[in-house]
Protein backbone atom coordinates (compact mmCIF):
# COMPACT_ATOMS: atom_id res chain seq x y z
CA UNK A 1 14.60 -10.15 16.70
CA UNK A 2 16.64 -9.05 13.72
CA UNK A 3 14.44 -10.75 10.93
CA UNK A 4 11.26 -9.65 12.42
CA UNK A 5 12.78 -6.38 12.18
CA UNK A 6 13.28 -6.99 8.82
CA UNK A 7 10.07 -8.45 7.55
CA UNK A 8 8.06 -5.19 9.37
CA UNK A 9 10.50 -2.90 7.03
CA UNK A 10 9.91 -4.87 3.94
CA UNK A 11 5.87 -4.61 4.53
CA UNK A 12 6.62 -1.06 5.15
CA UNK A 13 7.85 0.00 1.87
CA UNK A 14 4.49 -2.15 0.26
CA UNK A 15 1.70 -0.50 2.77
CA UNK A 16 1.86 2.87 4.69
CA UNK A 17 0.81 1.23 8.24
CA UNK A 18 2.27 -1.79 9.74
CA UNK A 19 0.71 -2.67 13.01
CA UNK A 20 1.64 -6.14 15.03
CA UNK A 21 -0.10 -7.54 17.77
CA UNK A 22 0.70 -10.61 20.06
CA UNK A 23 -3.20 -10.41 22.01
CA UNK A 24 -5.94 -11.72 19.80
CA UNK A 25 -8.34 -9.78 21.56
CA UNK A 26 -6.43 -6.74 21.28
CA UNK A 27 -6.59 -7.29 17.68
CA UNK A 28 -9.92 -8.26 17.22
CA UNK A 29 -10.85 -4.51 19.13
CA UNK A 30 -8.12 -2.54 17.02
CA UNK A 31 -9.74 -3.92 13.72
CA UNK A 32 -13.11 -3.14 15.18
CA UNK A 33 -12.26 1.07 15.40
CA UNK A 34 -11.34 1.06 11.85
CA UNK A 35 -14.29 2.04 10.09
CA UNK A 36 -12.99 3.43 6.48
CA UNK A 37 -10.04 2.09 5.56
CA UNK A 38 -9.55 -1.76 4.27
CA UNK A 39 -7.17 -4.11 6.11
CA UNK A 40 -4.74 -6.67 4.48
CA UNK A 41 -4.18 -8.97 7.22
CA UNK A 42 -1.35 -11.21 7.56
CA UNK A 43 -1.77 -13.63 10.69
CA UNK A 44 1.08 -16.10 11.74
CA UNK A 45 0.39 -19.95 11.49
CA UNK A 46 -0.16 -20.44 15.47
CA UNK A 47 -2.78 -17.77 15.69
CA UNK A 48 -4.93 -18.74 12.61
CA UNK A 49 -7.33 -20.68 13.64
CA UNK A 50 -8.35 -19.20 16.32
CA UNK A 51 -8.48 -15.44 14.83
CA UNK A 52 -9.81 -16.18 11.27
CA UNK A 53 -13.47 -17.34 11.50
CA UNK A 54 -14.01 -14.43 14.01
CA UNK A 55 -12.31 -11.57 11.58
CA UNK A 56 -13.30 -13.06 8.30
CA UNK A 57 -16.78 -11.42 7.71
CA UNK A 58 -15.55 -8.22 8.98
CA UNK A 59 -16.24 -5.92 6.37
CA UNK A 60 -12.90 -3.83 6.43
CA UNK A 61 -11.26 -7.31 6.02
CA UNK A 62 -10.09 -7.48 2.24
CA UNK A 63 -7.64 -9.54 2.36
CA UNK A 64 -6.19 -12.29 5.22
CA UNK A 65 -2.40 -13.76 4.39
CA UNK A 66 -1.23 -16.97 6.68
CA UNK A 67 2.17 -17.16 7.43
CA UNK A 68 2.97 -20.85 7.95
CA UNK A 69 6.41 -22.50 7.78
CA UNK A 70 4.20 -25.79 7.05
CA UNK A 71 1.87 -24.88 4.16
CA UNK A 72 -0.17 -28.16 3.76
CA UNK A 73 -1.13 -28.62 7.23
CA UNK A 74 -3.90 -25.68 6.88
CA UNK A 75 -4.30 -25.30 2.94
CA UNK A 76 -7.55 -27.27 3.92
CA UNK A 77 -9.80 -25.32 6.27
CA UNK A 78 -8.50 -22.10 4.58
CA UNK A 79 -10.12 -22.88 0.89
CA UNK A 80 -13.45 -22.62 2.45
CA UNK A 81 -12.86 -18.93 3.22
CA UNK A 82 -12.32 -16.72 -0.18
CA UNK A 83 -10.75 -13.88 1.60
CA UNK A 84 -8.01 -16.27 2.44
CA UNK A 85 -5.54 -15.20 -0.30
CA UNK A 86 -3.09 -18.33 0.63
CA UNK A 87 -0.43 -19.63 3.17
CA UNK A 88 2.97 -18.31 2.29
CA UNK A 89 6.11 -19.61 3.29
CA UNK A 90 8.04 -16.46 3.34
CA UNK A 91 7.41 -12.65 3.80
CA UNK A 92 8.58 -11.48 0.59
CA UNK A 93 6.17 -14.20 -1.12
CA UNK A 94 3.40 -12.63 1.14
CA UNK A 95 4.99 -8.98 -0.33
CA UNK A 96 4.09 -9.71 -3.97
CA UNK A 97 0.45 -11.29 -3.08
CA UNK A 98 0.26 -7.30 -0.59
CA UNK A 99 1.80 -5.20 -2.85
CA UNK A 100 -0.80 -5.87 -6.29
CA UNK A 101 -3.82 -6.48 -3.67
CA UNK A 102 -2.77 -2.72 -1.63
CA UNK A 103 -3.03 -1.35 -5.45
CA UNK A 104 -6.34 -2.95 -6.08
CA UNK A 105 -7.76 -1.10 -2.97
CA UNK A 106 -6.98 1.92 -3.51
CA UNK A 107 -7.91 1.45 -7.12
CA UNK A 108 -11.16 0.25 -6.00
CA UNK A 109 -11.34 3.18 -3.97
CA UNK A 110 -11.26 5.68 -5.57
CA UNK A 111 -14.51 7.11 -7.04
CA UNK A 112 -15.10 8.60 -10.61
CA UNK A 113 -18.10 10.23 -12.02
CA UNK A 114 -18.90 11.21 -15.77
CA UNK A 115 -21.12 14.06 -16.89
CA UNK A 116 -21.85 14.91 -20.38
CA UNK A 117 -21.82 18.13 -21.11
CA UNK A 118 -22.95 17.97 -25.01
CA UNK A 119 -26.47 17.60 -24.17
CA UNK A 120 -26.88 20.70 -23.33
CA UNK A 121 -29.41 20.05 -20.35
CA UNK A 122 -26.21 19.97 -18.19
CA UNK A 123 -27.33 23.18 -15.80
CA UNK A 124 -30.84 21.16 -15.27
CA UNK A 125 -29.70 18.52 -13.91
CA UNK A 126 -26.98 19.29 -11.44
CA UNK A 127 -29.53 19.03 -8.53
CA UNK A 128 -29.79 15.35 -9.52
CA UNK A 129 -25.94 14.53 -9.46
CA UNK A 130 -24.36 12.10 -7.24
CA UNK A 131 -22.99 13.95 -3.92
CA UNK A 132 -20.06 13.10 -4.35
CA UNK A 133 -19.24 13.87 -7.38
CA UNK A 134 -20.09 17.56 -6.45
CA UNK A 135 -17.72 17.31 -3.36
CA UNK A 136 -15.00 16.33 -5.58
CA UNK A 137 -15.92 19.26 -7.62
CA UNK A 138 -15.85 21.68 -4.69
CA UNK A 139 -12.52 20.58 -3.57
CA UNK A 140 -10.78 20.46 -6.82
CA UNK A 141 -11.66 24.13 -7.43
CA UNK A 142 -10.14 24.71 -3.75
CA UNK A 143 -7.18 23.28 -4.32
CA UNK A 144 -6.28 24.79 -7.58
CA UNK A 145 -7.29 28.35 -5.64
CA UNK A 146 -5.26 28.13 -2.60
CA UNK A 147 -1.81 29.49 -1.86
CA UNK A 148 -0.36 27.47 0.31
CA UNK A 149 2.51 29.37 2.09
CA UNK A 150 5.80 28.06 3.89
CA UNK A 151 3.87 27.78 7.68
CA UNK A 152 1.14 25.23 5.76
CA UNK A 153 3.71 23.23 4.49
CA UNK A 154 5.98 23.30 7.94
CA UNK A 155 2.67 21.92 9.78
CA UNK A 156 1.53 19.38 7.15
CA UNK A 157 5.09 18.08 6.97
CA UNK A 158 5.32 18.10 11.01
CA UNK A 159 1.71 16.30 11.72
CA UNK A 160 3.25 13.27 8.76
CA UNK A 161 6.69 12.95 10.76
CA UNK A 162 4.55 12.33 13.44
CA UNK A 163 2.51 10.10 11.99
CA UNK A 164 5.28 8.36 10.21
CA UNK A 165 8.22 7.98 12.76
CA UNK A 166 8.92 4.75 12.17
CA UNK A 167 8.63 4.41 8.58
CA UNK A 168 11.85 5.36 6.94
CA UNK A 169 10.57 5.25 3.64
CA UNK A 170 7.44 7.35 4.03
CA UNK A 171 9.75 9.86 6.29
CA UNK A 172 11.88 10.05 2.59
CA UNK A 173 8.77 10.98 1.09
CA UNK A 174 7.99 13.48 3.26
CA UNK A 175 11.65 15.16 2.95
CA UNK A 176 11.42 15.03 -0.74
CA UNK A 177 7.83 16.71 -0.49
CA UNK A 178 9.32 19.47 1.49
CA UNK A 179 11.97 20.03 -0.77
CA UNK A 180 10.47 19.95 -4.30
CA UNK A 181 6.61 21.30 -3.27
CA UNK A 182 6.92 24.65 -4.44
CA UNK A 183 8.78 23.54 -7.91
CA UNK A 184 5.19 21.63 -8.99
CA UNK A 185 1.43 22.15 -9.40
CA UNK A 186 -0.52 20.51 -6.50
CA UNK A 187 -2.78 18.93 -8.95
CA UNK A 188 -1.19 17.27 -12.45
């Protein structure tokens, strides 16, 4: 119907990736494939119950949202689980609560390491930094190296339309990508 409709486009313009089920089970196995990315979960008020003890301790689970036109009926049993963020009344209410929790995970994704370099015993221990923060090294010295050339851009911009067919807004990202690449530096 045309709100539904609605509601998925409004999540869409808060979170890259939308997906709706109907099949609890179905859900329950989707959830289970995702291994490193973190899932904000809103679940409507006649599934929650049944759903939300079994996905609750899943640890891509960050977040669940319940979507109840009667909000006092389950505040109860839900303030005993703390990834319950709330029952909301309304999508755009749940849109606020998504969009500042989305930005918290990718905040709390994102790793950073610090090395001193005044100490001068720098070149010793490089053996003894984290993995990671070598990696990220490595690839920022790739990316400020390579040329990309129109063919690279015509795929990556191809596989994300793919990707991305029915979200309108990342699809606009994606065409303003294409246009404006080659006036910027891949890395500010």
């Amino acid at each position: 119907d045309n709100e539904f409709s609605n509601s998925i486009t409004e999540l869409r313009r808060i979170v890259n990736t939308v997906i709706t089920f109907t099949d609890v089970d179905e859900c329950i196995d989707s959830m289970t494939n995702i291994k490193d990315e973190k899932i904000l979960m809103i679940i409507s008020h006649e599934l929650d119950e049944n759903i939300v003890p079994i996905v609750h301790d899943f640890t891509q689970i960050n977040a669940i949202y319940i979507f109840s036109k009667n909000k006092s009926q389950d505040k109860e049993w839900t303030q005993q689980l703390p990834k319950v963020k709330d029952i909301f009344s309304s999508i755009s209410s749940i849109g606020h609560v998504l969009k500042q929790d989305s930005q918290n995970c990718d905040q709390d994704s994102v790793s950073i390491s610090i090395v001193s370099t005044k100490t001068g015993k720098l070149n010793e221990n490089l053996d003894q930094l984290d993995p990671t923060f070598m990696y990220t090294q490595i690839l920022k010295e790739i990316l400020l190296t390579i040329n990309f050339n129109q063919q690279h851009i015509e795929d990556f911009t191809n596989y994300y339309r793919e990707n991305f067919v029915d979200n309108a807004i990342q699809l606009n990202n994606i065409e303003q990508f294409e246009r404006n690449y080659a006036n910027y530096s891949p890395i500010w």
